[in-house]
Protein backbone atom coordinates (compact mmCIF):
# COMPACT_ATOMS: atom_id res chain seq x y z
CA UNK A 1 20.00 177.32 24.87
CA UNK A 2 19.10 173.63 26.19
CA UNK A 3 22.58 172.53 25.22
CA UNK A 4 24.31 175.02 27.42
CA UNK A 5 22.54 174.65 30.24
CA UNK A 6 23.44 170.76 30.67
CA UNK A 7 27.62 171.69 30.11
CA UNK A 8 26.86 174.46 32.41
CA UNK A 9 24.95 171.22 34.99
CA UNK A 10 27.89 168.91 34.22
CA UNK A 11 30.51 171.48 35.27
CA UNK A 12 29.00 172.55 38.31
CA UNK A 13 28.63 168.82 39.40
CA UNK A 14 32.47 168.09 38.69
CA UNK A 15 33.70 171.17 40.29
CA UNK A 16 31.79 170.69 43.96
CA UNK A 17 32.94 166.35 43.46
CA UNK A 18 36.48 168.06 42.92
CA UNK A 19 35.50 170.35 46.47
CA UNK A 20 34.42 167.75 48.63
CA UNK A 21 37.16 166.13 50.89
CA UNK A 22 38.27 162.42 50.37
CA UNK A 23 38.19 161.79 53.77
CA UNK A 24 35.16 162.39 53.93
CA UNK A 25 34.21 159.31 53.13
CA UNK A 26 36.91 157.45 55.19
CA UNK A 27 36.70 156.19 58.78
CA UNK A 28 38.41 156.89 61.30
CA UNK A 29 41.64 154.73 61.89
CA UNK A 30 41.93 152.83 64.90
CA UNK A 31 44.62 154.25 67.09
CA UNK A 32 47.70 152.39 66.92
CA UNK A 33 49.42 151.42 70.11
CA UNK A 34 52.34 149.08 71.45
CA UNK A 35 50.88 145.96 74.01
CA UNK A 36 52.09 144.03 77.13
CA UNK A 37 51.06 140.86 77.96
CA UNK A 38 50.78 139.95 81.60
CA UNK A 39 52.93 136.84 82.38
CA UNK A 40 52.72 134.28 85.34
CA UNK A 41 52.80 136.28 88.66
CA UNK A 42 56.47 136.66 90.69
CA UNK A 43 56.40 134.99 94.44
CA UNK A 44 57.35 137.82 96.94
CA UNK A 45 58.18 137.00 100.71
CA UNK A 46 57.04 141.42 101.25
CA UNK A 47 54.06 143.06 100.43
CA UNK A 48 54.52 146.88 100.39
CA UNK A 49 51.29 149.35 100.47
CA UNK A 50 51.52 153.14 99.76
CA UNK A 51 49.62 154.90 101.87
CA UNK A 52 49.14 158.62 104.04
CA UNK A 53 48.96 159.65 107.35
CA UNK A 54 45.56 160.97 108.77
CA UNK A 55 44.24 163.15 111.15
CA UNK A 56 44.32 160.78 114.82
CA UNK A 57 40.42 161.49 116.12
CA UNK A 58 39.76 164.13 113.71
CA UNK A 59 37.05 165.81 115.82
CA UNK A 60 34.63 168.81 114.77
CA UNK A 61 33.54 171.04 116.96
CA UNK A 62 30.60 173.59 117.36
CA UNK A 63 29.14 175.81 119.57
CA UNK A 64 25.54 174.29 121.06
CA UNK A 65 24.04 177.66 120.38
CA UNK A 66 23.68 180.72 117.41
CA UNK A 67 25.26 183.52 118.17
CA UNK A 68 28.04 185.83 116.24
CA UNK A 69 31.77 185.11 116.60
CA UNK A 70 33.31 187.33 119.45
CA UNK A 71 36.83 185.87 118.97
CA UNK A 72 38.83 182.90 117.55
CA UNK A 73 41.88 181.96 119.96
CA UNK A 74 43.40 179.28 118.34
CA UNK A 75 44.69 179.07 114.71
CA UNK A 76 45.58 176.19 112.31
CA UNK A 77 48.95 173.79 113.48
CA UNK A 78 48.54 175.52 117.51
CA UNK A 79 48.66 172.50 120.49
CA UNK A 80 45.73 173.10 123.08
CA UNK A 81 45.33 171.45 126.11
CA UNK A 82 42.25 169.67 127.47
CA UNK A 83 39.56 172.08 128.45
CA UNK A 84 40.97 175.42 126.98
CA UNK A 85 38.89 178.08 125.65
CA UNK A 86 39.58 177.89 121.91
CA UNK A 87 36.57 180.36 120.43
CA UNK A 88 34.10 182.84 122.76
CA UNK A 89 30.22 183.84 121.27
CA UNK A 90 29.28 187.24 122.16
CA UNK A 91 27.92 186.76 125.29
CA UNK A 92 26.34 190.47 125.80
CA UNK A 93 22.73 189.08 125.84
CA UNK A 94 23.60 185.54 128.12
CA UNK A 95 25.19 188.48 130.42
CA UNK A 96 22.54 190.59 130.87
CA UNK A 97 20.09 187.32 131.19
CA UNK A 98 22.32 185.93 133.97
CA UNK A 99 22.11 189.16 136.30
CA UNK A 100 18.27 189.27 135.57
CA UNK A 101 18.05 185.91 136.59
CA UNK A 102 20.58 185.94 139.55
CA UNK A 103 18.40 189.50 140.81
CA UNK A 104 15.36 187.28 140.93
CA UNK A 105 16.61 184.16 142.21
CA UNK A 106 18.04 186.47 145.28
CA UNK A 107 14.34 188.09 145.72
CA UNK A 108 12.55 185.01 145.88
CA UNK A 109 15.20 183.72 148.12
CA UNK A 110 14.61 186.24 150.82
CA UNK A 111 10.87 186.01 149.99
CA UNK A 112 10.50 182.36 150.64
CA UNK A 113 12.89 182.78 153.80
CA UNK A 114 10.44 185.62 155.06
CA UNK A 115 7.50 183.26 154.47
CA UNK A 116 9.03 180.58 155.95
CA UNK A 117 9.37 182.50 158.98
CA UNK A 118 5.73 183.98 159.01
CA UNK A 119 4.47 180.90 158.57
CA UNK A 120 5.39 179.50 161.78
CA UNK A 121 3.67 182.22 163.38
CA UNK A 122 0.56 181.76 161.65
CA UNK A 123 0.39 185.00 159.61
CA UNK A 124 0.09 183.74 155.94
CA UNK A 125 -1.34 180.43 154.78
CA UNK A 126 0.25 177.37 153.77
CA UNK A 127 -0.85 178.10 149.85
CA UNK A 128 0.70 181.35 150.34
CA UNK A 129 3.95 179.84 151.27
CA UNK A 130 3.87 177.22 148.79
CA UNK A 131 3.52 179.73 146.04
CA UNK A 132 6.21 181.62 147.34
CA UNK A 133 8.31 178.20 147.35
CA UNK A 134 6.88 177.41 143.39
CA UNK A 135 8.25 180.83 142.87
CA UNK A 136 11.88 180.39 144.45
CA UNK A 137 12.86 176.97 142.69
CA UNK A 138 11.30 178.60 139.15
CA UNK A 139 13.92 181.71 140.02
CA UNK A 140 16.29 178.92 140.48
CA UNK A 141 16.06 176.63 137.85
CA UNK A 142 16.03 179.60 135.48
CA UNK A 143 19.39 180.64 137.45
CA UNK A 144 20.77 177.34 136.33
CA UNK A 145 19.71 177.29 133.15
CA UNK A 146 21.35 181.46 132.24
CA UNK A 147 24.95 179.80 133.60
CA UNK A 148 24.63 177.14 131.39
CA UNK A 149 23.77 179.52 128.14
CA UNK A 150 26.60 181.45 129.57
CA UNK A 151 28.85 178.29 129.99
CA UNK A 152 28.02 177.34 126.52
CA UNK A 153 29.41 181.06 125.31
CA UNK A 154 33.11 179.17 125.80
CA UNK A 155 34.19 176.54 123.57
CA UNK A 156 36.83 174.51 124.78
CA UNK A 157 38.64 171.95 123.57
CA UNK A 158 37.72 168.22 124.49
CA UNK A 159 41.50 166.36 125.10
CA UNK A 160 45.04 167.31 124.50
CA UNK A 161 45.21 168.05 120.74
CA UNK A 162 46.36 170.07 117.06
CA UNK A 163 44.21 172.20 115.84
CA UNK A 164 43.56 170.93 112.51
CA UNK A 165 41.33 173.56 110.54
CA UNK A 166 39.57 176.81 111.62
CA UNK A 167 36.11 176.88 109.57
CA UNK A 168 34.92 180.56 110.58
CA UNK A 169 36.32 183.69 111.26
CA UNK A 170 35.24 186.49 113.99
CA UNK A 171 31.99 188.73 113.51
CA UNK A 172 30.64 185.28 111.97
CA UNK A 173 26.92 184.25 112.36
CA UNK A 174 26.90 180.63 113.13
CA UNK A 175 23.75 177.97 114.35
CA UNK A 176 23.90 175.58 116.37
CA UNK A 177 26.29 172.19 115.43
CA UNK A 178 27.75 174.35 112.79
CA UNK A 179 31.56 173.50 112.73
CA UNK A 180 33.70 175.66 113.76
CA UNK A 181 37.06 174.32 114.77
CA UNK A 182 38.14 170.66 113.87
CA UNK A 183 41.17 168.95 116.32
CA UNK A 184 43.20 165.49 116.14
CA UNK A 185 45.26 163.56 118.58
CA UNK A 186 48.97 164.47 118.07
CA UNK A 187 49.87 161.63 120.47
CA UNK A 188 48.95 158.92 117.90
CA UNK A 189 50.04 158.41 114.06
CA UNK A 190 47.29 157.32 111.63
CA UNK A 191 47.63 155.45 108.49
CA UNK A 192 45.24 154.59 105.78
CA UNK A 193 45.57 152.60 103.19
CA UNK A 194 43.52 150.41 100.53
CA UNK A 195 43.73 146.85 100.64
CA UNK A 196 42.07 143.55 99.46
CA UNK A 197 40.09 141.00 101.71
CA UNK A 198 42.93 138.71 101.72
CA UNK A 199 45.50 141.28 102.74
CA UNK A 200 42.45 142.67 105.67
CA UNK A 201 42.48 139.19 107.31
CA UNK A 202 46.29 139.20 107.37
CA UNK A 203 46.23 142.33 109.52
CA UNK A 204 43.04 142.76 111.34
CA UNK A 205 43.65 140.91 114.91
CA UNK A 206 39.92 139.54 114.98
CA UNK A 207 40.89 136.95 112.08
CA UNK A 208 44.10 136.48 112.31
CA UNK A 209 45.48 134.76 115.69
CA UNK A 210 49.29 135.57 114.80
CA UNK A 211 51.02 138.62 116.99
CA UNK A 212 52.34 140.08 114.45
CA UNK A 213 52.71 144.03 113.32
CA UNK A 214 54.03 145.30 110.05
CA UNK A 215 56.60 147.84 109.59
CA UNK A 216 55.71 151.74 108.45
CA UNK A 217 58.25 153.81 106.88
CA UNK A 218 57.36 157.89 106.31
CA UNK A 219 58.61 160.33 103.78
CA UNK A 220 60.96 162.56 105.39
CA UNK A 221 61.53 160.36 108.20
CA UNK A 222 64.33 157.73 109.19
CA UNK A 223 63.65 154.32 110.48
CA UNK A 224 60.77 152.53 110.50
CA UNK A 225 58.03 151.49 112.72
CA UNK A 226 55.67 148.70 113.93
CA UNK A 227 52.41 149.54 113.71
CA UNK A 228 49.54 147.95 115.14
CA UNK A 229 45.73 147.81 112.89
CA UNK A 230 43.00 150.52 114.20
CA UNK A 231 40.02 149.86 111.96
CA UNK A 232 38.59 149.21 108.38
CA UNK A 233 35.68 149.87 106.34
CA UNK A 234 32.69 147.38 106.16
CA UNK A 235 32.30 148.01 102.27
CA UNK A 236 34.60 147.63 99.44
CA UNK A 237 35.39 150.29 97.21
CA UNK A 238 33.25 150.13 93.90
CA UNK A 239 35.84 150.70 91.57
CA UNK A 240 39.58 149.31 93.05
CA UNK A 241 37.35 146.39 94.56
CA UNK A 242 39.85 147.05 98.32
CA UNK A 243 39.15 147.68 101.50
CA UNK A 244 40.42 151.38 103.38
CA UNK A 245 42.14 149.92 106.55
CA UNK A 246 43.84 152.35 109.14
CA UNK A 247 46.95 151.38 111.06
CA UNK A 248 47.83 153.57 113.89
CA UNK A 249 50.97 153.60 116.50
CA UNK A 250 52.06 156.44 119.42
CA UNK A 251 53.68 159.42 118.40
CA UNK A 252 57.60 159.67 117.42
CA UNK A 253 59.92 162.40 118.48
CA UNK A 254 60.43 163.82 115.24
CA UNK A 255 56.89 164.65 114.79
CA UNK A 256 54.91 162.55 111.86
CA UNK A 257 52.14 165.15 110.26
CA UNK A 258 48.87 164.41 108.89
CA UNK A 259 49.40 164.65 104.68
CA UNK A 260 52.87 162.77 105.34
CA UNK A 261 53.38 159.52 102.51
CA UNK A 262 53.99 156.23 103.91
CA UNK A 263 54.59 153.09 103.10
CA UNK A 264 53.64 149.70 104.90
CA UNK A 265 55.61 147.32 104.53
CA UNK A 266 54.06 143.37 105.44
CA UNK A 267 56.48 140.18 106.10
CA UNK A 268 54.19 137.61 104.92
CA UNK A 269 56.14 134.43 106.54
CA UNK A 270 56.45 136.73 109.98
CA UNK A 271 52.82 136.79 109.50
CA UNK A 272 52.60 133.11 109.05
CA UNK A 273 51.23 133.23 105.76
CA UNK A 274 51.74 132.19 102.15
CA UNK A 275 54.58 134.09 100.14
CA UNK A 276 52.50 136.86 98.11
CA UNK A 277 52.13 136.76 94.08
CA UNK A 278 52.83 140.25 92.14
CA UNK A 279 52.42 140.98 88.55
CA UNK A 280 55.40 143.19 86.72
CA UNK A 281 54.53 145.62 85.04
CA UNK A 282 56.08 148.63 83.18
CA UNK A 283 55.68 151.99 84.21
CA UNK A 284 54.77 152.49 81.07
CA UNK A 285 51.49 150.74 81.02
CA UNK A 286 50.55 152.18 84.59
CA UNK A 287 48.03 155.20 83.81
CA UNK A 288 48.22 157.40 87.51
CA UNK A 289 44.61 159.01 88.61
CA UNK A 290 43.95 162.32 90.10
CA UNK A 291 44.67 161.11 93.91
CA UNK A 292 48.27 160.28 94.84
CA UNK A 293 47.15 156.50 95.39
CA UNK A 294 44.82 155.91 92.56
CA UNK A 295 46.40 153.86 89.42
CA UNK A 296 44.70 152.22 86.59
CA UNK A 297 45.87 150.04 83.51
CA UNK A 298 44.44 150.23 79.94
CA UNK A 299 43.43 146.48 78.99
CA UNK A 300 42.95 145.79 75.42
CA UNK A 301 39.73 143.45 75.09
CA UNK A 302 38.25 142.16 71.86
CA UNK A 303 39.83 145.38 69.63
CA UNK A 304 38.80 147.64 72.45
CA UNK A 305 40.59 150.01 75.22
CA UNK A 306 39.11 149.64 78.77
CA UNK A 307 40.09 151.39 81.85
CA UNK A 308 40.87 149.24 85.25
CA UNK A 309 42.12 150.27 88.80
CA UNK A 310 45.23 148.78 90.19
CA UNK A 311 47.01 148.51 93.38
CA UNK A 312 50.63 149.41 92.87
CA UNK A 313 52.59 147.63 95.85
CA UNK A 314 55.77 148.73 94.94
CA UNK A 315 58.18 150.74 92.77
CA UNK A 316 60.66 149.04 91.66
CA UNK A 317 64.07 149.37 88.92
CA UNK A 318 62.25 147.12 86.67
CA UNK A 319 58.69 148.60 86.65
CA UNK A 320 55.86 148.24 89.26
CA UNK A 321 54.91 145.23 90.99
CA UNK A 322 50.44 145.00 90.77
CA UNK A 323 48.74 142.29 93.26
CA UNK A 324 45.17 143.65 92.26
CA UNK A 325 43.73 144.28 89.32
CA UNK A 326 45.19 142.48 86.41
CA UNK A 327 45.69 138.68 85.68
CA UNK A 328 47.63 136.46 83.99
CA UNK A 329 46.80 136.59 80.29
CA UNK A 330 45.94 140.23 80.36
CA UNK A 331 46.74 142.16 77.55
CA UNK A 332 47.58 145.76 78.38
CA UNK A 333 48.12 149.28 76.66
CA UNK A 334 51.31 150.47 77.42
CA UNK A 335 52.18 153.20 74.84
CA UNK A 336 49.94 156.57 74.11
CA UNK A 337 48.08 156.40 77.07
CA UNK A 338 46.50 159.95 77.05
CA UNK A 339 45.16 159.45 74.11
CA UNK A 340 42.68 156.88 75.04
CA UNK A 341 39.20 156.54 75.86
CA UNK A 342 37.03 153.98 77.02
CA UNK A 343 35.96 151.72 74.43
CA UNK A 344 37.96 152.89 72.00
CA UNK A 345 38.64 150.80 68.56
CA UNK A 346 42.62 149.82 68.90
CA UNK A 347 45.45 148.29 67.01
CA UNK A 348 48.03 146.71 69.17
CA UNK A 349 50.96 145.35 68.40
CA UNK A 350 52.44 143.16 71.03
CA UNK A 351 56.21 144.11 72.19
């Protein structure tokens, strides 16, 4: 009985080693992947930045009091003009305040005029009188205050503009400062784009002395365009390490809309400046982010994949040309890009 219980033992163990997967045991194999490696930088006499037109004086407005929605005038993409009524609160209530208050302010008008007039002949006092006065400039002042609720009913647009979004609808409840309409200048063209300290010197007039503009080209448009620097953000960016600079110029015929691609385009010995040094690099190795201007490269450090940002200046038949965000020396990832993650084991093999 003893004797058939161990065969029975010994078989069991063999036939659940014979179950078990081999790879079990096995690591993972580091994923393998073709490399680049970053030679010296190319000397460029143009420096080209991808950028997108804004919103000139993108300006929210709101009512100054709560109240429900009696009617939206204006709807996305319309022009309005300086001072026209673009939205109306139900004004029922500020109505019906303003006659009470325009009754009163007539009452104690006539009343102060009556004592006025018997108080030169001596047949009220002068408290009496001055009550009646305290009583007429309340009436008034309460006046003033119902036509400016009404007033405040209407809102109207602050300059010559586009109507850029409509945030609430009629029979709305809103409070007070709650946006309801947003506008922008249609007489001016903004541009934003990201750039590095060196590049914000070269264009921002307080450091640099030279009168000089760069050039601004638009999809869907013809030509191109000098354009003059508006303003930039105090803080660099924590992950692309740049600066977001706006450009701005006047209005074309053709009109230029807000969402419109453009490209900036910087003569560096117009500028008086140095010629500019680009990195090329494949497309391949350039790894695009969720926003239209975001790009990153995979860099392969110490058997590792790590994720950088880049600024692509420009596009062109032999790959992209990168100022920012890669070096000399750099060793990047330039085949199965999807399939990594940061800090991921590699195995490169250099082209």
């Amino acid at each position: 009985m003893h004797s058939k219980t161990y065969v029975l033992t010994i078989l069991s163990v063999l036939l659940l080693s014979a179950c078990t997967p081999e790879t079990a045991h096995r690591d993972a194999n580091p994923l393998m992947v073709d490399t680049f490696n970053v030679e010296a930088a190319s000397q460029s006499q143009f420096r080209n930045f991808n950028g997108q037109v804004m919103p000139a004086e993108l300006t929210p407005l709101a009512f100054r009091l709560d109240g429900e929605i009696a009617s939206i005038l204006v709807k996305e993409g319309d022009n309005v003009t300086k001072g026209q009524a673009i939205a109306l609160l139900d004004n029922s209530k500020a109505k019906q305040q303003l006659n009470d208050a325009q009754a009163k302010y007539e009452l104690a008008l006539k009343q102060v005029k009556r004592g006025q007039e018997l108080r030169k002949s001596k047949m009220i006092s002068s408290a009496e009188l001055d009550e009646l006065t305290a009583n007429f400039q309340l009436a008034q002042a309460n006046l003033g205050s119902a036509k400016a609720t009404m007033k405040y009913m209407r809102l109207r647009a602050p300059f010559d503009g586009v109507v850029s979004s409509v945030d609430k609808k009629k029979f709305e409840n809103i409070n007070p400062g709650e946006q309801v309409i947003s506008i922008y200048q249609a007489s001016q063209v903004y541009v934003k784009i990201e750039v590095s300290d060196s590049v914000l010197a070269l264009l921002n007039p307080q450091t640099n002395a030279q009168d000089y503009q760069p050039m601004a080209t638009f999809s869907g448009h013809s030509g191109s365009y000098p354009i003059s620097y508006y303003e930039h953000t105090s803080e660099l960016h924590p992950q692309s390490q740049t600066y977001e600079l706006w450009l701005k110029m006047p209005q074309v015929e053709q009109r230029i809309l807000p969402g419109t691609s453009a490209k900036v385009s910087v003569d560096l010995v117009k500028a008086g400046l140095d010629t500019f040094k680009a990195y090329q690099l494949p497309m391949t190795a350039i790894d695009p982010g969720r926003q239209p201007q975001d790009f990153y490269v995979w860099k392969l450090e110490q058997g590792e994949a790590h994720r950088y940002p880049v600024i692509v200046d420009q596009i062109t038949g032999n790959g992209a040309l990168v100022g920012t965000g890669v070096e000399k020396g750099d060793v990047l990832i330039n085949s199965n890009l999807r399939k990594l993650r940061d800090g991921m084991k590699i195995k490169g093999a250099e082209l």
